[in-house]
Protein backbone atom coordinates (compact mmCIF):
# COMPACT_ATOMS: atom_id res chain seq x y z
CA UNK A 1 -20.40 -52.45 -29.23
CA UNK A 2 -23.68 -54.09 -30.27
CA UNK A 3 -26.40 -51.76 -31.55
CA UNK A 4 -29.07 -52.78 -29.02
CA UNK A 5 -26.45 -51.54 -26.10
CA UNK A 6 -25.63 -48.64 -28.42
CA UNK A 7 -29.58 -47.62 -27.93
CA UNK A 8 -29.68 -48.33 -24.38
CA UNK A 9 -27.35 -45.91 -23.68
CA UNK A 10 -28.57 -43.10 -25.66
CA UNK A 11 -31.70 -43.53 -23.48
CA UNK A 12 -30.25 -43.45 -20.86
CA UNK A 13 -28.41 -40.08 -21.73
CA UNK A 14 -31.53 -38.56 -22.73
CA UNK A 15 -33.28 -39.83 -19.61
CA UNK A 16 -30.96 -38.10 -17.59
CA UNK A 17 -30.76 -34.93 -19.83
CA UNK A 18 -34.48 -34.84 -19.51
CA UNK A 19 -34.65 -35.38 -15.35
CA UNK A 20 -32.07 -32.87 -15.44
CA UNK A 21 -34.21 -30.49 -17.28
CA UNK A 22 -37.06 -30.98 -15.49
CA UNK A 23 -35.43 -30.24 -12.11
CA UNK A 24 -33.86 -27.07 -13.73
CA UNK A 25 -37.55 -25.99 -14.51
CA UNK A 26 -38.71 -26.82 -11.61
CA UNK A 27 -36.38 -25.40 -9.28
CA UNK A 28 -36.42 -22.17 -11.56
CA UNK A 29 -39.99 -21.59 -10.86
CA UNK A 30 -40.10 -22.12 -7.57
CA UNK A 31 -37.68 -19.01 -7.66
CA UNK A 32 -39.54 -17.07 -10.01
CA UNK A 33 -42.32 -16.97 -7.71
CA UNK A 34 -40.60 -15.06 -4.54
CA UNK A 35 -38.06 -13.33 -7.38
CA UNK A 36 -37.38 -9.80 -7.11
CA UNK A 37 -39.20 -8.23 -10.93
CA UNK A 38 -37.15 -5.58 -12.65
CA UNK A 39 -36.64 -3.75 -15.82
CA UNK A 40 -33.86 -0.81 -16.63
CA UNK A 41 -35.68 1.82 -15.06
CA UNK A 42 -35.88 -0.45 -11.55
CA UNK A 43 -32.92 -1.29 -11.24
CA UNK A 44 -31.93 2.53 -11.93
CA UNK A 45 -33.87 3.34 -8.92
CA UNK A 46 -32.78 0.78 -6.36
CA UNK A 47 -29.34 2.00 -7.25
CA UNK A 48 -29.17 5.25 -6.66
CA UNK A 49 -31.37 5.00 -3.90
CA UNK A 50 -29.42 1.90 -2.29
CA UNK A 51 -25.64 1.95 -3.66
CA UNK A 52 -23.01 2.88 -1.17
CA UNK A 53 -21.10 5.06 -3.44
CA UNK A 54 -23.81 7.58 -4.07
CA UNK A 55 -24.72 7.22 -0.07
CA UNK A 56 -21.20 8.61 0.53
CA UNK A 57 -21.02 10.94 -1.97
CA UNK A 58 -24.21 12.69 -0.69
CA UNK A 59 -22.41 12.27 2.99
CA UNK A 60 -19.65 14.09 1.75
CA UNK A 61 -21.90 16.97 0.47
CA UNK A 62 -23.40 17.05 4.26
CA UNK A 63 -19.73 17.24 5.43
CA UNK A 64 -18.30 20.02 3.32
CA UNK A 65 -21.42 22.34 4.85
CA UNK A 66 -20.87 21.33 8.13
CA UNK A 67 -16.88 22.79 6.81
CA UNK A 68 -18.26 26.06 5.83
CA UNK A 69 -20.11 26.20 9.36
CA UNK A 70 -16.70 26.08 10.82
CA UNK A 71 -15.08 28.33 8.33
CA UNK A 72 -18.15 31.23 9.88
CA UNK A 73 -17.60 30.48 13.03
CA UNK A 74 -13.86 31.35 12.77
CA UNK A 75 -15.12 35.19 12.57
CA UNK A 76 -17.27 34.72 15.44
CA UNK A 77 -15.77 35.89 19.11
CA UNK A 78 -13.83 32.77 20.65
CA UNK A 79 -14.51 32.42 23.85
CA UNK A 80 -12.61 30.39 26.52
CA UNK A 81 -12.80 29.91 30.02
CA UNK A 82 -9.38 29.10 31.46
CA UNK A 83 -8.19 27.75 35.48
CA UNK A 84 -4.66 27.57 36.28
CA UNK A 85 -2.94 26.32 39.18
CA UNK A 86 1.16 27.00 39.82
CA UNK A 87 3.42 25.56 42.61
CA UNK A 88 6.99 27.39 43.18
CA UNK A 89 9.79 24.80 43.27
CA UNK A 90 11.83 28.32 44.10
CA UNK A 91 10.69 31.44 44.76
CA UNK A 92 11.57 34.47 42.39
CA UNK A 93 14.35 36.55 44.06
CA UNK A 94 14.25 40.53 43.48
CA UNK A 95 16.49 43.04 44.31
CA UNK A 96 15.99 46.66 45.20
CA UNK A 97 18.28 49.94 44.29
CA UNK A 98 18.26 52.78 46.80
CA UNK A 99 15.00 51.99 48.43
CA UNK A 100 12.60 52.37 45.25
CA UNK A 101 14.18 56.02 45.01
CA UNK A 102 13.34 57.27 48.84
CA UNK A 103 16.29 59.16 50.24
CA UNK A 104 18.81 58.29 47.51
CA UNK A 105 20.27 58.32 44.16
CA UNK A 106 18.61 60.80 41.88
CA UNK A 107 16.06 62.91 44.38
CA UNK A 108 17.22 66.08 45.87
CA UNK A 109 16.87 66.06 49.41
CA UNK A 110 16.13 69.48 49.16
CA UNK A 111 12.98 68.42 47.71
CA UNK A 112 11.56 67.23 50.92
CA UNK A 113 11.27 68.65 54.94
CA UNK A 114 13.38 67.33 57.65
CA UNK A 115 10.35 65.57 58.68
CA UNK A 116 10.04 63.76 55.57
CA UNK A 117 13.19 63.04 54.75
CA UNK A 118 13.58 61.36 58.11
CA UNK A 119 10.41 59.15 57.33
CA UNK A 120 12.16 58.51 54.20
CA UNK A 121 15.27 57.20 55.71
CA UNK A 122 13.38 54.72 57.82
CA UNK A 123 11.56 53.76 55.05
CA UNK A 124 14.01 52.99 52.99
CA UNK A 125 16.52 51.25 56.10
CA UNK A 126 12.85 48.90 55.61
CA UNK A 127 12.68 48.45 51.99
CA UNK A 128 16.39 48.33 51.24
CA UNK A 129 18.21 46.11 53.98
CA UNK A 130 21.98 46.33 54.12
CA UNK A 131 23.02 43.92 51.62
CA UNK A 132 25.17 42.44 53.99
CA UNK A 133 22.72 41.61 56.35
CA UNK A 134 19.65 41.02 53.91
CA UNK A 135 21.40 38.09 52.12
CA UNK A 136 20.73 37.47 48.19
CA UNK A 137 17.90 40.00 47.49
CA UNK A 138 14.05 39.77 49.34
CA UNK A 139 11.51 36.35 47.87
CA UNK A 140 8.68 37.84 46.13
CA UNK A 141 5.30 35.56 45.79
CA UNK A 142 3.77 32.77 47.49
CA UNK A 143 4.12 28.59 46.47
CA UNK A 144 0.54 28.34 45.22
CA UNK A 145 -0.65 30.71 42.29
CA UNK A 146 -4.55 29.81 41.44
CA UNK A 147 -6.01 31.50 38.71
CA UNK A 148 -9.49 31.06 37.01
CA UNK A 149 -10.75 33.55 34.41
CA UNK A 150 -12.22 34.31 30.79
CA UNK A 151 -10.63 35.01 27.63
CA UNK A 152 -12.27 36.67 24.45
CA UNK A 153 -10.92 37.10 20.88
CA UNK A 154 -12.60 38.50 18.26
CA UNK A 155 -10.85 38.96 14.44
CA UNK A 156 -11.90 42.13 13.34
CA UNK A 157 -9.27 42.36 10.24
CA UNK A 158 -8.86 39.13 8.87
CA UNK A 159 -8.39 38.47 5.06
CA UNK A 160 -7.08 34.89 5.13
CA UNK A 161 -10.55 34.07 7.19
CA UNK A 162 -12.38 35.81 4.80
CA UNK A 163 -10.83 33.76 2.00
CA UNK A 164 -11.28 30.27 3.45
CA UNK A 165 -15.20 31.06 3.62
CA UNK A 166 -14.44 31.28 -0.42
CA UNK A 167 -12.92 28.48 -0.40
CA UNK A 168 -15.39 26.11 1.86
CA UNK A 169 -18.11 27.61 -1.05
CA UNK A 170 -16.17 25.92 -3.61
CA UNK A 171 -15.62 22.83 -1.54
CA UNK A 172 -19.12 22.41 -1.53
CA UNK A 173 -19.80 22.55 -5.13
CA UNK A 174 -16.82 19.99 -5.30
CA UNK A 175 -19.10 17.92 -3.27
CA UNK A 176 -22.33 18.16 -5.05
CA UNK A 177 -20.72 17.76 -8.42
CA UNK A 178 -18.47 14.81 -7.56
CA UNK A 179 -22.14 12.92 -6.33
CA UNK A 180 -23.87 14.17 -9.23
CA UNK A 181 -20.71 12.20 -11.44
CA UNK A 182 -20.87 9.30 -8.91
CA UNK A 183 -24.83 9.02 -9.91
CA UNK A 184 -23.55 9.42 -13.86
CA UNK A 185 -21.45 6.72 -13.22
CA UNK A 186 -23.29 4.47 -11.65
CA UNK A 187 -25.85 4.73 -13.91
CA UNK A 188 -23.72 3.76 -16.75
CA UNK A 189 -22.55 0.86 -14.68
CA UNK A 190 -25.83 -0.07 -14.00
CA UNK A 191 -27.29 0.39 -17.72
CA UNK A 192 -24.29 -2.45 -19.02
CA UNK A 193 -24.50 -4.41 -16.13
CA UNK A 194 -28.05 -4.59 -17.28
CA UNK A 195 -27.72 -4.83 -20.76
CA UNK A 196 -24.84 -7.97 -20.66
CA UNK A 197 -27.61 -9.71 -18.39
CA UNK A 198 -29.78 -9.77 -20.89
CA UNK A 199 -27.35 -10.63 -23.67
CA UNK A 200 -26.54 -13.74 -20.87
CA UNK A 201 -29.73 -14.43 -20.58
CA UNK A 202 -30.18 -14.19 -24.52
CA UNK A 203 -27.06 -16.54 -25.73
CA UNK A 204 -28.58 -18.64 -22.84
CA UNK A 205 -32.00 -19.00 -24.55
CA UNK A 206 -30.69 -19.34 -28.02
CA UNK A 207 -28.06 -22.15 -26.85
CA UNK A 208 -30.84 -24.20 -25.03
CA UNK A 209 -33.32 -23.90 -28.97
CA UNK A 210 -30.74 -25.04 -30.55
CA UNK A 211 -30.20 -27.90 -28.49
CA UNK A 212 -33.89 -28.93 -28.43
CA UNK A 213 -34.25 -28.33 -31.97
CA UNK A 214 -31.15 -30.63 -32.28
CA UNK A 215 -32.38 -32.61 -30.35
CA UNK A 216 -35.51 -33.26 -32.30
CA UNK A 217 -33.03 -34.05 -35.62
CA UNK A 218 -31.08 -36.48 -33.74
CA UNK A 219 -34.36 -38.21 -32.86
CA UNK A 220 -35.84 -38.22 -36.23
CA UNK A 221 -31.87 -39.17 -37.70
CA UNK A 222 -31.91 -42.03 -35.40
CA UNK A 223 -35.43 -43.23 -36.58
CA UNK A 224 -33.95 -43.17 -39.79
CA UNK A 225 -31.51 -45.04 -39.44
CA UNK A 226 -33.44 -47.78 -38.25
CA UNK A 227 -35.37 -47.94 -41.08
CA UNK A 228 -32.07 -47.91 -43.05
CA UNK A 229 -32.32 -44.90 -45.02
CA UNK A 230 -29.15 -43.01 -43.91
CA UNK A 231 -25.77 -44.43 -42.38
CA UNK A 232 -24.66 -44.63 -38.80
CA UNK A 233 -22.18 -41.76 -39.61
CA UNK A 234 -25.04 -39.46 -40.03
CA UNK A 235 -26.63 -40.65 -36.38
CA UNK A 236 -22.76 -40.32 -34.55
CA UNK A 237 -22.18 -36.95 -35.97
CA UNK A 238 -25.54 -35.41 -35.13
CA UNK A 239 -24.99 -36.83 -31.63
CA UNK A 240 -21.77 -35.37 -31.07
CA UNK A 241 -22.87 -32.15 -32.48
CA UNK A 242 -25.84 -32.10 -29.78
CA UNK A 243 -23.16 -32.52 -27.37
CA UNK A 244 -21.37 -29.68 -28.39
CA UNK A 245 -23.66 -27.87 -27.44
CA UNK A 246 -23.73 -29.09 -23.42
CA UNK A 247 -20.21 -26.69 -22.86
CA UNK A 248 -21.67 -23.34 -24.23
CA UNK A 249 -24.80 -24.29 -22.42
CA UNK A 250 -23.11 -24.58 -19.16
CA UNK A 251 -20.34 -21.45 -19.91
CA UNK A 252 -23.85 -19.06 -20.87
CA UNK A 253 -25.50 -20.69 -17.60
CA UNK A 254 -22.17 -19.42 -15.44
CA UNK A 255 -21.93 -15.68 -17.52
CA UNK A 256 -25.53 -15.51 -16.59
CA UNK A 257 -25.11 -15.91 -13.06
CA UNK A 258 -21.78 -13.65 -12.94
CA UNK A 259 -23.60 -10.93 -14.48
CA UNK A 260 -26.66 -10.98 -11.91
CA UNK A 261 -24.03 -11.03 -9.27
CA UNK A 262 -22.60 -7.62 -10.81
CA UNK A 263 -26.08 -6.15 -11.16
CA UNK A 264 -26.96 -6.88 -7.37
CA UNK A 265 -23.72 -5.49 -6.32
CA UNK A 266 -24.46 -2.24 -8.07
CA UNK A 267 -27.94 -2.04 -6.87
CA UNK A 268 -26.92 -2.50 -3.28
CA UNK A 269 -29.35 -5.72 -3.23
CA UNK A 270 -28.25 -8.90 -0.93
CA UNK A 271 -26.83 -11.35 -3.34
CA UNK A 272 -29.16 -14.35 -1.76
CA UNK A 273 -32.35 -12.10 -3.23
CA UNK A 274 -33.32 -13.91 -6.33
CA UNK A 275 -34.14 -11.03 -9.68
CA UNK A 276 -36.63 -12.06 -12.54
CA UNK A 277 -35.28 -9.61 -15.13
CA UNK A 278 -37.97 -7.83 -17.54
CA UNK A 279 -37.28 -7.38 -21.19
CA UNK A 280 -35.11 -9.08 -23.42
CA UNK A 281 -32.36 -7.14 -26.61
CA UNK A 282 -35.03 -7.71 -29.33
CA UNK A 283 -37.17 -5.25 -27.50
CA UNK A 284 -34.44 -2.88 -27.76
CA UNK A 285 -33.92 -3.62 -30.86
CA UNK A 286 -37.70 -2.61 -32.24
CA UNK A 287 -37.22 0.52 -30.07
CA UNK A 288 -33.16 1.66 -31.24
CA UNK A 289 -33.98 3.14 -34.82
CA UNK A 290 -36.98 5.11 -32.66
CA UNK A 291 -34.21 6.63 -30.13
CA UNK A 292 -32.59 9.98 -30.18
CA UNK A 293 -28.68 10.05 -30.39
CA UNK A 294 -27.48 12.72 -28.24
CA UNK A 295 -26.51 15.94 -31.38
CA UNK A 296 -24.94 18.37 -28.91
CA UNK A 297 -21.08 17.19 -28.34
CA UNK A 298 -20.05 19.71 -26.27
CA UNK A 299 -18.80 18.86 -22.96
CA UNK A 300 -20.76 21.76 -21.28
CA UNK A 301 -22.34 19.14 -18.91
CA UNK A 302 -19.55 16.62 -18.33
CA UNK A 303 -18.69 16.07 -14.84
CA UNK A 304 -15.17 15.20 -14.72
CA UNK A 305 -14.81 18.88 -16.77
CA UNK A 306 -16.95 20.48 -14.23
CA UNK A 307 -15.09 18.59 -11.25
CA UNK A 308 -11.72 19.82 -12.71
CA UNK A 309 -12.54 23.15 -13.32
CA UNK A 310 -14.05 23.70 -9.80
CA UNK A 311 -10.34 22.34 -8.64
CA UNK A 312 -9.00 25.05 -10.71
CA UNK A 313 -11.06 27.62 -8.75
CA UNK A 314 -9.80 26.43 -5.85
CA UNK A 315 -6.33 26.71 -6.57
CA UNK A 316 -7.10 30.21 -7.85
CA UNK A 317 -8.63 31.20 -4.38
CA UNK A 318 -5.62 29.04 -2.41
CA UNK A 319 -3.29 31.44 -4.34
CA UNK A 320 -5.50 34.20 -3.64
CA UNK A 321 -4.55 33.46 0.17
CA UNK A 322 -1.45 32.85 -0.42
CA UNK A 323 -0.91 36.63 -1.29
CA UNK A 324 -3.15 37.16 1.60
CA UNK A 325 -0.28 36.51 3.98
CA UNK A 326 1.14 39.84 3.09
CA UNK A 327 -1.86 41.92 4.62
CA UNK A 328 -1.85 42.79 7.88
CA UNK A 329 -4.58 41.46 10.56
CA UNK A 330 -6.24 43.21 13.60
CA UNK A 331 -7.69 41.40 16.68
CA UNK A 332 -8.87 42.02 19.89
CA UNK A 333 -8.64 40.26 22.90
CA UNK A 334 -10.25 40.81 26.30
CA UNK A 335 -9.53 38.93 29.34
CA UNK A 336 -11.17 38.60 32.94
CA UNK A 337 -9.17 36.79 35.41
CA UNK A 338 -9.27 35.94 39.54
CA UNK A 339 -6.23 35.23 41.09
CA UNK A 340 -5.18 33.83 44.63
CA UNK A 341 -1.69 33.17 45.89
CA UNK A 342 -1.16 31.01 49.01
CA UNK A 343 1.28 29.34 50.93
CA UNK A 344 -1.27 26.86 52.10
CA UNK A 345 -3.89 24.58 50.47
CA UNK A 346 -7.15 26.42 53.17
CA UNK A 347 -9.55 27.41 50.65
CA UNK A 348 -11.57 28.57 52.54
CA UNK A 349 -9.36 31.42 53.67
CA UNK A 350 -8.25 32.28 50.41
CA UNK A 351 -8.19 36.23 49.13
CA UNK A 352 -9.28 35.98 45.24
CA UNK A 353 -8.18 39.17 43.33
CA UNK A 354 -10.01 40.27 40.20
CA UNK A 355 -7.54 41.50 36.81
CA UNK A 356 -9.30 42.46 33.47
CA UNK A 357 -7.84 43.98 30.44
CA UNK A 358 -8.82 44.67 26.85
CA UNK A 359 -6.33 45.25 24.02
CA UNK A 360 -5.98 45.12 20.49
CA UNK A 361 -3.18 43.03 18.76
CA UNK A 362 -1.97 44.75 15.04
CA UNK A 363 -0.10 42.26 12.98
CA UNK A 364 1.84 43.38 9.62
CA UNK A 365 3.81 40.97 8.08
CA UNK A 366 7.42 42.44 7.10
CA UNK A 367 10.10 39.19 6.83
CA UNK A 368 9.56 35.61 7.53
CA UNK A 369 12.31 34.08 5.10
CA UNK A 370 10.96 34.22 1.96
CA UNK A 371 8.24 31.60 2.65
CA UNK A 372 5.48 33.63 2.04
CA UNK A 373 6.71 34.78 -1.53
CA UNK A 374 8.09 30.48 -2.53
CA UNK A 375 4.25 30.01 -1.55
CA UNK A 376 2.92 32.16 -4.14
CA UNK A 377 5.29 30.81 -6.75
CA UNK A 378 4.28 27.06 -5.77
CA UNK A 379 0.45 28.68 -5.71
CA UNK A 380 1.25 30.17 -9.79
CA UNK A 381 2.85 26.88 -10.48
CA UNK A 382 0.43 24.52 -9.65
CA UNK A 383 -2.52 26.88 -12.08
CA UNK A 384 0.05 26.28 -15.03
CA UNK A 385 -0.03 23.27 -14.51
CA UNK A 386 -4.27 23.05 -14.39
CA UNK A 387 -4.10 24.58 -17.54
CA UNK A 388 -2.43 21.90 -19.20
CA UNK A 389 -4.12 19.09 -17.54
CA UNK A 390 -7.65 20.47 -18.40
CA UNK A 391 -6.56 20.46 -22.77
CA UNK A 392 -5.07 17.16 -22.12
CA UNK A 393 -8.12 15.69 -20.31
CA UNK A 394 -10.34 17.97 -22.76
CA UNK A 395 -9.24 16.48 -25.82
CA UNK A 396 -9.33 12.71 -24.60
CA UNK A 397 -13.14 13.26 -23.91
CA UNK A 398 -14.00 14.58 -27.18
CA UNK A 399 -11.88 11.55 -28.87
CA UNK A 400 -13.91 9.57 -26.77
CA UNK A 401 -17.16 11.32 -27.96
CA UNK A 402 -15.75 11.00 -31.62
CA UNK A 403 -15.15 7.10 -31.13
CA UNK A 404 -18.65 6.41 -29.31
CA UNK A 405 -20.40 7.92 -31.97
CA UNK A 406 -18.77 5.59 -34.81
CA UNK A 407 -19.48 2.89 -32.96
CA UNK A 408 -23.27 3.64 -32.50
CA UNK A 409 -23.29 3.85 -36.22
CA UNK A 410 -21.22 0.73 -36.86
CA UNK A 411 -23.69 -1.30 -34.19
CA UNK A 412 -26.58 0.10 -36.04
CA UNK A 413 -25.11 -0.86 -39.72
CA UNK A 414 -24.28 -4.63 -38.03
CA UNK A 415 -27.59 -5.05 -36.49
CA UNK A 416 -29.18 -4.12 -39.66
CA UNK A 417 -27.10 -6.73 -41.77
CA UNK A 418 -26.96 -9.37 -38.56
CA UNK A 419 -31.09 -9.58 -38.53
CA UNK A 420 -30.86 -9.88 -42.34
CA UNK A 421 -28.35 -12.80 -41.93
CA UNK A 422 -30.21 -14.66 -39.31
CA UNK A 423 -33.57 -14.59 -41.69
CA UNK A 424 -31.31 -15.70 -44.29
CA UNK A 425 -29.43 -18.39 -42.49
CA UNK A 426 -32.60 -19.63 -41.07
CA UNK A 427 -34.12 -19.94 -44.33
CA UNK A 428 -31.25 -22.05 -45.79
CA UNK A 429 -31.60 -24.12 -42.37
CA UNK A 430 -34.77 -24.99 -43.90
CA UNK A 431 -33.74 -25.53 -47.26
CA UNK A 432 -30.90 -28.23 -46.36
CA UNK A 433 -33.20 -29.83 -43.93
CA UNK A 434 -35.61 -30.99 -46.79
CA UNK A 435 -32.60 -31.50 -49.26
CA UNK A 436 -31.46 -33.70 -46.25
CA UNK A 437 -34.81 -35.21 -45.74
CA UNK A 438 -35.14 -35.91 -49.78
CA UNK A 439 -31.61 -37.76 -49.81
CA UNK A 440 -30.66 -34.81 -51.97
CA UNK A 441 -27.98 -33.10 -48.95
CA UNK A 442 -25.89 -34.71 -46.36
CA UNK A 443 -25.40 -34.12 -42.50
CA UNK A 444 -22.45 -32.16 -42.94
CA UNK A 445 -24.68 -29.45 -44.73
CA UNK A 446 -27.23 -29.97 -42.00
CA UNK A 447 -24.77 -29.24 -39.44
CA UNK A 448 -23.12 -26.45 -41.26
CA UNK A 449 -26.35 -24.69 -41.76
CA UNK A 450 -27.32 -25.30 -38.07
CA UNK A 451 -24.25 -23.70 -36.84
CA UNK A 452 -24.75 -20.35 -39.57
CA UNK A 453 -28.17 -20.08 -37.44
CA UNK A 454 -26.69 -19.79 -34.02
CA UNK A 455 -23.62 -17.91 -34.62
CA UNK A 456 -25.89 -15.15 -36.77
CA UNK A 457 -27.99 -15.11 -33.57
CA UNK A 458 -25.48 -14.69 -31.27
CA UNK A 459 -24.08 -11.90 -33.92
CA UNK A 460 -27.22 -9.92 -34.15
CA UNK A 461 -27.34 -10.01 -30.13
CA UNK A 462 -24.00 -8.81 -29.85
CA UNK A 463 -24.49 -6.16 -31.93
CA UNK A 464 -27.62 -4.60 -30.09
CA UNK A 465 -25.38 -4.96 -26.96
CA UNK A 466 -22.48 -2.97 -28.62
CA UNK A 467 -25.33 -0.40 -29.49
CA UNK A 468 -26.46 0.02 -25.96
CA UNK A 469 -23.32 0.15 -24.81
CA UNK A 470 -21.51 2.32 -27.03
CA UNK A 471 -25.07 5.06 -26.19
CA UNK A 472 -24.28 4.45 -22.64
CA UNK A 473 -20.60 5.63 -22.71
CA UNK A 474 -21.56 8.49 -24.89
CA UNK A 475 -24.18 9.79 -22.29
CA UNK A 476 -21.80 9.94 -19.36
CA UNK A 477 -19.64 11.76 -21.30
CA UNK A 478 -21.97 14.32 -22.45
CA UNK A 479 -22.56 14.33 -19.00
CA UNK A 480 -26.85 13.75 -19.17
CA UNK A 481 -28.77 13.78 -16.49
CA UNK A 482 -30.46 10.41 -15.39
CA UNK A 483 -33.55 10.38 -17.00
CA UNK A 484 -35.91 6.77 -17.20
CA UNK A 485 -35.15 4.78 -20.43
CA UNK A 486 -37.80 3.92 -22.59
């Protein structure tokens, strides 16, 4: 190819590079202007104001009261009102011994006068028909039975009732301390979501320098080269090391995007609304040796602790009632009922008898199979088995503690060396420039030095991330309360 096409076409590509630029810029500030401005402590509080999780997990704290509501009312009277209404396919058939005892069987005549001893007779010819004349037996009760009443029951001895109020209690702690993890949780969420937006938005920034600065050396290489001071090798491998650059550009560009997407998600914000984030890592970086690392280890505050040993108290008072079963339980029931019986469907006619009774129902437990004693086993089971869950999950937080805190002192140790290596390698960026300037260095130095600058900035941005991160994971295990960052 001839060098005056060779030109044309590198103008071309920078024409194009520049449109594209401008449109980017354009495009981005027409954004900016309706964007949605945040820092850390924002986006904390759209969060937990907006995220579903913590919505439902402050539901579920309105739900287990509305539980211990119903676990009251179980020791409040029940009342019922009750209407009934029976038709007889076949009516009952009764039969009668010796007239309902007149005249017969074990009464003494004797007993009586002639004169009632012959009413006696007749009676009993009327209530006791010769069986072989009377048929089967004598049809008690009419088709219809209606029946429309009240019933009352009030516990007066229960244990197990008394227990479950215990246990509804506990539920609601449960509750409150599974939202108040939820909220720990989503606040360490939100914090990295934050953090590896700005270390996008960083490695994003430092990519697109580079490439202008290269830019700049491929201009001045090129002007060089026309004047015949350095070969065409020099101009082809500064271009192809600008357009090296293009992929990370785009790949930073794309991580960028992803981790808005994440950060919107966990802010409950509509992924359409457009965020300008505030801040940047080297502000968190001049503030890092300035903030307190959490001294007190213990896991005193830690949710999932708190959450398990709450369970444990519950299977403690679900054993508890268990045992329960054994005791016996008092109740008393009253009942107010009218009844009509008919043979026909007039209503109007109908005779509506009043029945009431009150009564108390004693219940004590003496055999039911062994399934009240197999429950009490399962109940002293399943606490052994809490016991040895809570260690296990005891010591994997404190390992967890232990590794968090040596990497917050790693991070700090590579930030502190990172920032010394990016003044260094900037420095020697300098240095070869002029050695390449003065004939005295080649492009290969140039480009080596070049790339010692960006990967010690991307180092020393990746280490204030693994700071903030490492901090973030250590507070939700201490279990701290959300409190604005700094």
């Amino acid at each position: 190819m001839k060098e005056p096409d060779l030109k044309l076409i590198m103008k071309l590509l920078r024409s194009l590079v520049l449109l594209f630029g401008l449109s980017t810029i354009t495009t981005v500030n027409a954004q900016q202007s309706d964007s949605l401005k945040i820092d850390l402590n924002t986006a904390l509080e759209i969060a937990l104001s907006e995220n579903p999780t913590v919505k439902v997990a402050d539901m579920e704290i309105e739900k287990k009261q509305y539980a211990k509501k119903s676990a009251y009312g179980a020791l409040m009277p029940q009342v019922d009102l009750i209407g009934q209404y029976q038709r007889a396919i076949k009516r009952q058939t009764v039969y009668f011994d010796d007239g309902f005892g007149f005249g017969g069987g074990d009464v003494d005549p004797g007993d009586y006068t002639p004169e009632e001893r012959q009413i006696l007779g007749v009676l009993n010819k009327l209530m006791m028909p010769d069986p072989e004349t009377s048929g089967e037996g004598i049809q008690m009760g009419r088709f219809n039975v209606w029946s429309a009443g009240m019933n009352v029951s009030l516990p007066i001895v229960m244990p197990s009732l008394w227990k479950n109020i215990q246990m509804s209690d506990v539920d609601i702690h449960i509750a409150m301390e599974q939202a108040r993890g939820s909220r720990i949780n989503l606040v360490n969420q939100v914090k990295k979501s934050f953090f590896s937006l700005l270390l996008a938005q960083d490695s994003y920034g430092v990519f697109k320098k580079t490439y202008e600065t290269d830019s700049i050396n491929l201009e001045n290489i090129r002007n060089r080269y026309n004047q015949g001071v350095v070969a065409e090798y020099d101009v082809i491998t500064a271009d192809v090391r600008l357009k090296s650059l293009i992929p990370n550009i785009l790949q930073s560009e794309n991580m960028m995007k992803i981790a808005e997407l994440q950060l919107k998600m966990l802010m409950g914000v509509d992924g359409d609304v457009p965020l300008k984030i505030v801040g940047s890592l080297d502000e968190y970086e001049q503030t890092m040796f300035e903030a307190i690392v959490p001294a007190d280890t213990s896991l005193l505050h830690n949710s999932d602790i708190k959450q398990f040993d709450l369970q444990a108290k519950q299977a403690q008072n679900a054993y508890e009632m268990q045992k329960l079963q054994y005791a016996p339980t008092l109740v008393s029931t009253f009942n107010w009922t009218y009844m009509s019986q008919n043979n026909d469907f007039r209503f109007s006619h109908y005779r509506w008898d009043p029945y009431s009774m009150l009564g108390f129902t004693l219940q004590i437990p003496i055999f039911s199979g062994g399934q009240r004693y197999h429950n009490v086993k399962q109940s002293e089971i399943q606490l052994w088995q809490l016991q040895e869950q809570r260690k296990d999950i005891e010591r994997g937080l404190k390992l967890s503690i232990k590794n968090n805190f040596d990497l917050i002192h790693k991070n700090i140790e590579q930030v502190v060396a990172t920032q010394s290596s990016v003044e260094q390698a900037r420095k020697g960026h300098e240095i070869t420039l002029k050695r390449y300037e003065t004939g005295m260095g080649t492009i290969v130095d140039v480009n080596a030095a070049a790339l010692a600058v960006l990967n010690a900035e991307l180092q020393y941005r990746n280490a204030i991330y693994d700071y903030l991160a490492a901090k973030a994971d250590l507070e939700k295990v201490l279990g701290y309360d959300i409190e604005p960052v700094n």
